[in-house]
N, C-alpha and C. Protein backbone atom coordinates (compact mmCIF):
# COMPACT_ATOMS: atom_id res chain seq x y z
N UNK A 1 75.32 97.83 129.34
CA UNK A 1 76.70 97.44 129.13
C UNK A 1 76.84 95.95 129.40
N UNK A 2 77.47 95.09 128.62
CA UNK A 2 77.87 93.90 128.60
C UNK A 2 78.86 93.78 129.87
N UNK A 3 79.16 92.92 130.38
CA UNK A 3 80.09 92.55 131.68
C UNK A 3 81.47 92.22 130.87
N UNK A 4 82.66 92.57 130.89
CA UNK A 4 83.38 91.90 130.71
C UNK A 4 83.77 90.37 131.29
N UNK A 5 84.16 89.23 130.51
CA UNK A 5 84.39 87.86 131.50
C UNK A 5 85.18 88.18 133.05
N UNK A 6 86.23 89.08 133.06
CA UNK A 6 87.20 89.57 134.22
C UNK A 6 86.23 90.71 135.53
N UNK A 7 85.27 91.67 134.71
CA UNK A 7 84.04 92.30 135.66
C UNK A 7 83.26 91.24 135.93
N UNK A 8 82.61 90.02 135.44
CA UNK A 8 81.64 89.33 135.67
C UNK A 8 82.26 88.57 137.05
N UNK A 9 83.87 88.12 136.61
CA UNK A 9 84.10 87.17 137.85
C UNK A 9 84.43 88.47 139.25
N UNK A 10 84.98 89.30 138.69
CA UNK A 10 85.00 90.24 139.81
C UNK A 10 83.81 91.01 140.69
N UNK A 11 82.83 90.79 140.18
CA UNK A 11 81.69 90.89 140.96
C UNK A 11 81.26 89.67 141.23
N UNK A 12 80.73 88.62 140.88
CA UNK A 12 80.41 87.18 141.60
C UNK A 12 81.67 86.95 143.10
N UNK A 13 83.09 87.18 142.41
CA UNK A 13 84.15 87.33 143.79
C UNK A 13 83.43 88.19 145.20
N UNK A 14 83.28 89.27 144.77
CA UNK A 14 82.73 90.43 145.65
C UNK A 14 81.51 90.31 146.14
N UNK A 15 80.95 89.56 145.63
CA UNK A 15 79.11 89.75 146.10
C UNK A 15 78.68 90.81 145.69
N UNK A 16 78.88 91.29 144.43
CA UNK A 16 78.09 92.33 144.21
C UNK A 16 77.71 92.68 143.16
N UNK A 17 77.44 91.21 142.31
CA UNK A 17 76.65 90.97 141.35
C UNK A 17 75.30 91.33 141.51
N UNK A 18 74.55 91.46 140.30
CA UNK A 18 72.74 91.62 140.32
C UNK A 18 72.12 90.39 139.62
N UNK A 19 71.88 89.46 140.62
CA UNK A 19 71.94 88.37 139.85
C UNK A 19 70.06 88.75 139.00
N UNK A 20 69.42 89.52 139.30
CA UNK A 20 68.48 89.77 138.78
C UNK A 20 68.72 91.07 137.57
N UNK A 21 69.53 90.76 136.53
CA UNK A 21 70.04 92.36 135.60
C UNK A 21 68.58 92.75 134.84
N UNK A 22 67.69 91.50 134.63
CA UNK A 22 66.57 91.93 133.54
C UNK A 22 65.34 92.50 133.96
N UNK A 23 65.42 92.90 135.31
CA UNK A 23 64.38 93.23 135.90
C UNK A 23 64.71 94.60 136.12
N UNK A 24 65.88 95.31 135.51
CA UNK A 24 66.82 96.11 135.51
C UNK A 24 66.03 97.11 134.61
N UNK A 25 65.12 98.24 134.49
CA UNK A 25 64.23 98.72 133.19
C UNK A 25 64.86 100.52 133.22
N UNK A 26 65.23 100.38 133.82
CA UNK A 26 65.76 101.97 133.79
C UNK A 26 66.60 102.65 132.77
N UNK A 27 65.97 103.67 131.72
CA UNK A 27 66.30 103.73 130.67
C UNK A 27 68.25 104.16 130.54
N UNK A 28 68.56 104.43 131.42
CA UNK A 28 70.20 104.48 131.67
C UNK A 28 70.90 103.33 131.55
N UNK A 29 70.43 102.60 131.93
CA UNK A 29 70.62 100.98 131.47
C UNK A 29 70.37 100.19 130.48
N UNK A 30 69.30 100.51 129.87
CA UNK A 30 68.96 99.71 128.81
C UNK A 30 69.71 100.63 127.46
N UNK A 31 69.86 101.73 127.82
CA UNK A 31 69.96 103.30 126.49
C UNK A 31 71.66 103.05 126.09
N UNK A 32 72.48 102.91 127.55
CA UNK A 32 73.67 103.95 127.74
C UNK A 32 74.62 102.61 127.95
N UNK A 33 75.91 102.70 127.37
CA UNK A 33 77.12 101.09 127.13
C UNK A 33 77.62 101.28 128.84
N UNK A 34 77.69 102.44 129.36
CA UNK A 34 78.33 102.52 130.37
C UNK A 34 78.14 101.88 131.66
N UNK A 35 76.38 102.24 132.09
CA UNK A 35 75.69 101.37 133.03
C UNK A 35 75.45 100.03 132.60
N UNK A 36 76.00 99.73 133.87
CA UNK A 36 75.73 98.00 133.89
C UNK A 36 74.74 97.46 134.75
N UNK A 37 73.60 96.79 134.21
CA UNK A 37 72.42 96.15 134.90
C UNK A 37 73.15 94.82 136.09
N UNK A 38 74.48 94.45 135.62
CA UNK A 38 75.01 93.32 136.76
C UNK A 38 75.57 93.96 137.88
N UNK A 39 76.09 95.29 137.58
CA UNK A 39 76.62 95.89 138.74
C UNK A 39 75.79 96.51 139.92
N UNK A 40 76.01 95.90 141.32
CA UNK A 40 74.64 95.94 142.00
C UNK A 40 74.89 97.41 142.92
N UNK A 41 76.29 97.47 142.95
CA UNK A 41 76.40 98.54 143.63
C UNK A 41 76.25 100.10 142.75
N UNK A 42 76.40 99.97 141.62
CA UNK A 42 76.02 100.94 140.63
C UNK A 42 73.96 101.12 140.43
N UNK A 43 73.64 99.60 140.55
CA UNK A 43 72.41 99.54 140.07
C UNK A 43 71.72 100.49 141.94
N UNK A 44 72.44 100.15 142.82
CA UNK A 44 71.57 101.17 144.06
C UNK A 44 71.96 102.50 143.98
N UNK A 45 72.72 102.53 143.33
CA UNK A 45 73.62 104.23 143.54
C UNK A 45 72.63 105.03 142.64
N UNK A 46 71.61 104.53 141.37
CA UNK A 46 71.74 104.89 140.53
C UNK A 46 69.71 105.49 140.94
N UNK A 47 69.78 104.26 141.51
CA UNK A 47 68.35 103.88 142.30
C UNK A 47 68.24 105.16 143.43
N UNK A 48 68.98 105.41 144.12
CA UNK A 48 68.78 106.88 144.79
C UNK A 48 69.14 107.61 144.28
N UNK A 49 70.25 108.23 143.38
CA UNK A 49 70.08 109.20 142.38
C UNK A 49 68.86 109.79 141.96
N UNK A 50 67.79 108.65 141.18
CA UNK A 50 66.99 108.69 140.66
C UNK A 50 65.84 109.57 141.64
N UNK A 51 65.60 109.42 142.64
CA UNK A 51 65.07 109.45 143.59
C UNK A 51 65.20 111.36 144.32
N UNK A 52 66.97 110.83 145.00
CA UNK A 52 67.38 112.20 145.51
C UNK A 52 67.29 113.33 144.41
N UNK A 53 68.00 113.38 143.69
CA UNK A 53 68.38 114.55 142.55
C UNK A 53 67.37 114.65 141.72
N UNK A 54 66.56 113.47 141.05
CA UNK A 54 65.40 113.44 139.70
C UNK A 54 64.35 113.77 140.37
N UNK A 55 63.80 113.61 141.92
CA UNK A 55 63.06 113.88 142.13
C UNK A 55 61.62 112.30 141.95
N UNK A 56 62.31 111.49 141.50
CA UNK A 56 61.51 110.40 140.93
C UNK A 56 60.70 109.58 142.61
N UNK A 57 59.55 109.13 142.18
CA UNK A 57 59.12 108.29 143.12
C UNK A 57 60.04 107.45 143.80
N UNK A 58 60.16 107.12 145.26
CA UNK A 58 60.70 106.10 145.57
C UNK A 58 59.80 104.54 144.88
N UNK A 59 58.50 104.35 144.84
CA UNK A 59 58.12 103.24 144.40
C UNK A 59 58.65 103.10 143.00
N UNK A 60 58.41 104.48 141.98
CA UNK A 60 58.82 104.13 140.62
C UNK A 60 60.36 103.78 140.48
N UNK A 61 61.12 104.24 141.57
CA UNK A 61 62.36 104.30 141.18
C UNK A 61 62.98 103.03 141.88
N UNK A 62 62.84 102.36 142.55
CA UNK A 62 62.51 101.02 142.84
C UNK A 62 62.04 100.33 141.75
N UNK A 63 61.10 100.25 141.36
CA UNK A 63 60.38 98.84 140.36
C UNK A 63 61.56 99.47 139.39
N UNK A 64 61.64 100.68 138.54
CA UNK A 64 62.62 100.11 137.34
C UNK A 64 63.97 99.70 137.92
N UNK A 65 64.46 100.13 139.07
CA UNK A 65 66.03 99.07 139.30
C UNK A 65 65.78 98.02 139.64
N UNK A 66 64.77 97.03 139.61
CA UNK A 66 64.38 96.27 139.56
C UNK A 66 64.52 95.80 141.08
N UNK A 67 63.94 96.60 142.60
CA UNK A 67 63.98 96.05 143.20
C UNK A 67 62.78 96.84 144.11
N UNK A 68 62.46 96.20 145.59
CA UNK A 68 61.11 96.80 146.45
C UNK A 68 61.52 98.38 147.75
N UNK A 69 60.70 98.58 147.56
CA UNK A 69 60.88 99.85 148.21
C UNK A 69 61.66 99.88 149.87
N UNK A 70 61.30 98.57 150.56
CA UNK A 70 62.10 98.43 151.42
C UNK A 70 63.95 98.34 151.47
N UNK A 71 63.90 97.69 150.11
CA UNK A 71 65.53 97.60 149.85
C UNK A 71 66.08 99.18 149.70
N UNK A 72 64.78 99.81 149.00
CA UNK A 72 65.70 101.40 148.92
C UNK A 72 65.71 101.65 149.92
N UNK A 73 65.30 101.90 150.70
CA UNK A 73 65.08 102.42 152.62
C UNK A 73 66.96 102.03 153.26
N UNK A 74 66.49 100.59 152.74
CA UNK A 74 68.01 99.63 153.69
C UNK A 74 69.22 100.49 152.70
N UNK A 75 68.92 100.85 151.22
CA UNK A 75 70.26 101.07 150.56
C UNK A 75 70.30 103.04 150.99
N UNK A 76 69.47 103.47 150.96
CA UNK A 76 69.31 104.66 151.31
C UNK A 76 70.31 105.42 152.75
N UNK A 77 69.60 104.45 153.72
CA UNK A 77 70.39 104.29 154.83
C UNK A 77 71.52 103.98 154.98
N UNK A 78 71.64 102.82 154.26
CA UNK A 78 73.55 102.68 153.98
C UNK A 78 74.68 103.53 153.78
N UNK A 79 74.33 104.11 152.76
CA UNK A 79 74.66 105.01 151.94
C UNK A 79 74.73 106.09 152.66
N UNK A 80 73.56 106.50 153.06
CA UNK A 80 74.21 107.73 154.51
C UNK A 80 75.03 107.22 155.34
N UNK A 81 74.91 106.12 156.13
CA UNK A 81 75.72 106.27 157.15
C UNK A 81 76.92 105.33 157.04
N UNK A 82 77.54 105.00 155.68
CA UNK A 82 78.59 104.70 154.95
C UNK A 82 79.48 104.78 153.95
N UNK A 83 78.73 105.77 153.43
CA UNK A 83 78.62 105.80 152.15
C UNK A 83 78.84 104.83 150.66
N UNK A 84 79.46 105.22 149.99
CA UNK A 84 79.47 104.21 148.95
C UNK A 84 79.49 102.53 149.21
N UNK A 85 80.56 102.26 150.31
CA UNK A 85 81.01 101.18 150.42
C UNK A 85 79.59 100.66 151.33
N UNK A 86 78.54 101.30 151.50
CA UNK A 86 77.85 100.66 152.38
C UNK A 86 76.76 100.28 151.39
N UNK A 87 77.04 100.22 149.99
CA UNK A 87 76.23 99.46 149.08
C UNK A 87 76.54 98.23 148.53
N UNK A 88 77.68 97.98 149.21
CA UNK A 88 78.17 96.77 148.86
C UNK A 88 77.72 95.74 149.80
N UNK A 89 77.25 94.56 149.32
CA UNK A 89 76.39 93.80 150.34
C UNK A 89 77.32 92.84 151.69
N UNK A 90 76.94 92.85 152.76
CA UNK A 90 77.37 92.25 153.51
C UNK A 90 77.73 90.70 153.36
N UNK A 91 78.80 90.20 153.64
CA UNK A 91 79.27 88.81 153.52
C UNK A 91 78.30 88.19 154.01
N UNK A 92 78.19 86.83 153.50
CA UNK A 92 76.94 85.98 154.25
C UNK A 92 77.88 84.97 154.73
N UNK A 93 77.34 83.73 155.37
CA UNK A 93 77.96 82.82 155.82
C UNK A 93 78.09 83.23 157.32
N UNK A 94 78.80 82.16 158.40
CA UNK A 94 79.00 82.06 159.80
C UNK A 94 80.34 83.43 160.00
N UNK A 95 80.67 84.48 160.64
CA UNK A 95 81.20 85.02 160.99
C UNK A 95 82.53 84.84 161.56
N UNK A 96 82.51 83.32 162.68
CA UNK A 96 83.46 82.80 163.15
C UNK A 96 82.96 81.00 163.46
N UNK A 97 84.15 80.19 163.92
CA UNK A 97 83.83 78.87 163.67
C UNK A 97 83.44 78.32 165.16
N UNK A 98 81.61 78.80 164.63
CA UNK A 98 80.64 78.47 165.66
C UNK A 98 81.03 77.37 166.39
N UNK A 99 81.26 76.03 165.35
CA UNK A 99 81.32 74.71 166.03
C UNK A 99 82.28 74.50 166.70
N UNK A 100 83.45 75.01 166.46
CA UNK A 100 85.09 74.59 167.17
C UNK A 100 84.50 76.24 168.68
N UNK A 101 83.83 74.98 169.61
CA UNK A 101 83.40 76.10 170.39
C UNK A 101 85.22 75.61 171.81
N UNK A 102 84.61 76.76 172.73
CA UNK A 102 85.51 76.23 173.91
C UNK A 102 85.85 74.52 174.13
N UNK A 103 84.57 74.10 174.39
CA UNK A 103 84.33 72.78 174.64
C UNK A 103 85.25 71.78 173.40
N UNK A 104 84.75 71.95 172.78
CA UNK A 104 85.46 71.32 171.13
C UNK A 104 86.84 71.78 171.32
N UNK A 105 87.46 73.16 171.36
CA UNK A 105 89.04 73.09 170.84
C UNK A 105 89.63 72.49 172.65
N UNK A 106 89.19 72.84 173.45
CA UNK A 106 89.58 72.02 174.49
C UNK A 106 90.09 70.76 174.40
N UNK A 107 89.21 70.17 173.87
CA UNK A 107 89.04 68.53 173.29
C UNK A 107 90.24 68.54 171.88
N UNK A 108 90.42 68.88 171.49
CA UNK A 108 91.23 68.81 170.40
C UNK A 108 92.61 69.14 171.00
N UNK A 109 92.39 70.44 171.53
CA UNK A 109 94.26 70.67 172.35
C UNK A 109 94.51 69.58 173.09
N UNK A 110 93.64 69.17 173.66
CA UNK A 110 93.87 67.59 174.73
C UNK A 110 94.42 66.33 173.67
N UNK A 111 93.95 66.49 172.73
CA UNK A 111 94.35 64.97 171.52
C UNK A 111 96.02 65.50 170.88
N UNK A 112 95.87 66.95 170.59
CA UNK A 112 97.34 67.28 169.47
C UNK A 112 98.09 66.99 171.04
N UNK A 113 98.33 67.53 172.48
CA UNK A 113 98.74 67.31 173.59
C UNK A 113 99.31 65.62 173.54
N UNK A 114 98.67 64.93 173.55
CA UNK A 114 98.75 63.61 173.60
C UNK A 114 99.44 63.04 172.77
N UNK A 115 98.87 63.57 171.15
CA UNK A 115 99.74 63.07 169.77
C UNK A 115 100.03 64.68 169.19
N UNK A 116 101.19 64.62 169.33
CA UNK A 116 101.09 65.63 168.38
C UNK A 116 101.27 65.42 166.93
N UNK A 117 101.39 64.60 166.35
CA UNK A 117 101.32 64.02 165.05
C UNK A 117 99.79 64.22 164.40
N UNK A 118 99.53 64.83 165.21
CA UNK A 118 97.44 63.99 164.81
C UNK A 118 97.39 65.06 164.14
N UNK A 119 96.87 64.33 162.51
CA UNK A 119 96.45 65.34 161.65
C UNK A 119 95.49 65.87 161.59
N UNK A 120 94.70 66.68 160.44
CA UNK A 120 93.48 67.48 160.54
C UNK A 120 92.18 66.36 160.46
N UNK A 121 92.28 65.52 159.63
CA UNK A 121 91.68 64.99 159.17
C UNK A 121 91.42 64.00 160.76
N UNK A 122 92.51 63.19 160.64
CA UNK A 122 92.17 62.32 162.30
C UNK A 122 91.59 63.12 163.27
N UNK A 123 91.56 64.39 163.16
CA UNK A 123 90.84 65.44 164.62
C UNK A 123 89.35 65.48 164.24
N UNK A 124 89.35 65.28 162.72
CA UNK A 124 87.77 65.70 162.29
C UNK A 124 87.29 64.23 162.69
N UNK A 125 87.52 63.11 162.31
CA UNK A 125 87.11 61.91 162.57
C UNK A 125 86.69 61.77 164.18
N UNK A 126 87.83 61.92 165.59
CA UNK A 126 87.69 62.10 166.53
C UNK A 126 86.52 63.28 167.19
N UNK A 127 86.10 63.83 166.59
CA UNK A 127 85.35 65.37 166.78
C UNK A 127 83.90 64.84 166.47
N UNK A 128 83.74 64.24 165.50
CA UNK A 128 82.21 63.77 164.95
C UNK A 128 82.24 62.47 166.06
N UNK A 129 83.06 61.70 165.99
CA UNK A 129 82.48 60.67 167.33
C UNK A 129 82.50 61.06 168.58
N UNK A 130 82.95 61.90 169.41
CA UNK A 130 82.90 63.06 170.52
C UNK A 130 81.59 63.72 170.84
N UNK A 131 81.22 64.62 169.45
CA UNK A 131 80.41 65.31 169.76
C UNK A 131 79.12 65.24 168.36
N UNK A 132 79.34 64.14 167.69
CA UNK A 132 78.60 63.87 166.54
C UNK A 132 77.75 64.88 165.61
N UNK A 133 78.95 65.87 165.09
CA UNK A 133 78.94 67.29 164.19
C UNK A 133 80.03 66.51 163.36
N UNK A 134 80.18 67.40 162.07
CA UNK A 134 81.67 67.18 161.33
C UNK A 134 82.16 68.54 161.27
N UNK A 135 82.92 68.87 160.82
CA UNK A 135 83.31 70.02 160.41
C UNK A 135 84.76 69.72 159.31
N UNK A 136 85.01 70.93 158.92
CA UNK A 136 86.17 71.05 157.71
C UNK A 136 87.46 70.52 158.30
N UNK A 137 88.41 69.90 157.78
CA UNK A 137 89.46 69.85 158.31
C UNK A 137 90.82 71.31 158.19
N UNK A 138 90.42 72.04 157.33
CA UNK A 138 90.34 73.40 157.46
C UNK A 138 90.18 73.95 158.09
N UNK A 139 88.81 73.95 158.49
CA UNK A 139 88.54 74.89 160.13
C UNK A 139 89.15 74.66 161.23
N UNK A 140 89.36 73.54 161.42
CA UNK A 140 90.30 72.64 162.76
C UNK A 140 91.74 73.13 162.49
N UNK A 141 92.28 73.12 160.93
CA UNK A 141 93.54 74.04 160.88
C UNK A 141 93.67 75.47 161.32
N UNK A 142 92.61 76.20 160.52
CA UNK A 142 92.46 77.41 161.30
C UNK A 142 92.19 77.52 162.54
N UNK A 143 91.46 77.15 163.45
CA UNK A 143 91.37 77.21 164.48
C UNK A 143 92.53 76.94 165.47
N UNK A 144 93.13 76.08 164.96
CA UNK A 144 94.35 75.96 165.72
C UNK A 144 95.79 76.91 165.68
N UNK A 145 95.43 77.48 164.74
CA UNK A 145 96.42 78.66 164.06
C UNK A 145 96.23 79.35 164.87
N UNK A 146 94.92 79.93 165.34
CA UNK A 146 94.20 80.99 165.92
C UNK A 146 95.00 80.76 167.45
N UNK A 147 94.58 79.60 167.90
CA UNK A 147 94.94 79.34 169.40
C UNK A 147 96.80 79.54 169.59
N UNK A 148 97.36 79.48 168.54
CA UNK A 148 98.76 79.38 168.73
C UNK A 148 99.39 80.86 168.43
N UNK A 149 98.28 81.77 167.82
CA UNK A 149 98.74 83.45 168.10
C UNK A 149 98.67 83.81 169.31
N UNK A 150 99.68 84.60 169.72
CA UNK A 150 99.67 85.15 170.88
C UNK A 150 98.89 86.53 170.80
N UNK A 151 98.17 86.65 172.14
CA UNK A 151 97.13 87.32 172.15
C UNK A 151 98.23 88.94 172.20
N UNK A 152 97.51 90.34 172.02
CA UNK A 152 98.41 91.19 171.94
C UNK A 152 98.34 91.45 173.25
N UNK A 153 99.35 92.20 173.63
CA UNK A 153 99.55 92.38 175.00
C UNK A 153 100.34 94.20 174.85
N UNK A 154 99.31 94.97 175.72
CA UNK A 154 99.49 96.34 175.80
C UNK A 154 100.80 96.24 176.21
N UNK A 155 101.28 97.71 175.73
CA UNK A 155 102.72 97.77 176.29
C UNK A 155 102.97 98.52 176.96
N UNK A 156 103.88 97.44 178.28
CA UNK A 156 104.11 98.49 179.64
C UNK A 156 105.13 99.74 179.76
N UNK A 157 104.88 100.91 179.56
CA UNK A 157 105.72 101.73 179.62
C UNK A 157 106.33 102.10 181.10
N UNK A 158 107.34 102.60 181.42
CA UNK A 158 107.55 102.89 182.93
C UNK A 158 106.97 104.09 183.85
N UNK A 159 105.67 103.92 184.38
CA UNK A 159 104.89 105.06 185.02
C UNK A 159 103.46 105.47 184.42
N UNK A 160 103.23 104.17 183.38
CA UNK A 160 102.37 103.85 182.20
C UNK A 160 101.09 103.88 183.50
N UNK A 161 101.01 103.36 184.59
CA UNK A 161 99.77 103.27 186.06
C UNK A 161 100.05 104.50 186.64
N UNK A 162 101.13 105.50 186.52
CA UNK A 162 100.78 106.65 187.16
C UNK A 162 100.00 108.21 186.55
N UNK A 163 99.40 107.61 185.38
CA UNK A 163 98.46 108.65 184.15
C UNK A 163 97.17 108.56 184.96
């Protein structure tokens, strides 16, 4: 199956493109309009199918979805203990903003404290001569967003310590 332009960007969005489709040999794919060799979460689903229900080699059924037997193991596993959605690949990139550590937003609440006028950009400038890193002036926005939510705070019911 051809990608539509709107499926193509919606999987590159998602991460869950196959950026490898031609290594893709599995006759369901190459035969049938429906399967799509770009769709990666279809291309593992299709890959243990092959496997669980057909009975097919894990090595053979690997090389035609065009990928190594360890990945079936990792998608195999997923898939049990997530199911579908656990074929969808994990976000890459930093998790949270490593660099704007304690030390750093300390240093920054101390400058907006002082000026509060001081934009993102003047904090990034001040931040690389400080601690000679750069970072986004974005992240320094977010981060400061972050510090100005109030943290949640359980709610005290009356006799809520006598349970």
């Amino acid at each position: 199956m051809t990608a539509t332009p709107h499926k193509q960007q919606q999987l590159r969005t998602s991460g869950t493109r196959n950026r490898n489709p031609k290594r893709v040999s599995d006759p369901l794919f190459t035969e049938h309009a429906f399967f799509d060799a770009q769709d990666l979460v279809q291309i593992k689903y299709e890959m243990l199918r092959r496997v669980v229900h057909d009975g097919r080699s894990i090595s053979a059924a690997a090389a035609a979805f065009g990928f190594s037997r360890p990945t079936f193991y990792k998608a195999k596993r997923a898939l049990e203990e997530c199911g579908l959605a656990g074929l969808v690949p994990a976000k890459t990139g930093p998790r949270q903003a490593h660099k704007l550590n304690d030390e750093v937003m300390a240093f920054v609440l101390a400058a907006k404290a002082r000026e509060p006028k001081l934009r993102s950009r003047e904090l990034v400038e001040r931040i690389t001569a400080q601690f000679g890193f750069t970072v986004h002036p974005r992240s320094v926005e977010r981060a400061l967003a972050r510090k100005k939510k109030p943290s949640p705070k359980r709610s005290q019911r009356p006799g809520a310590d006598d349970v």
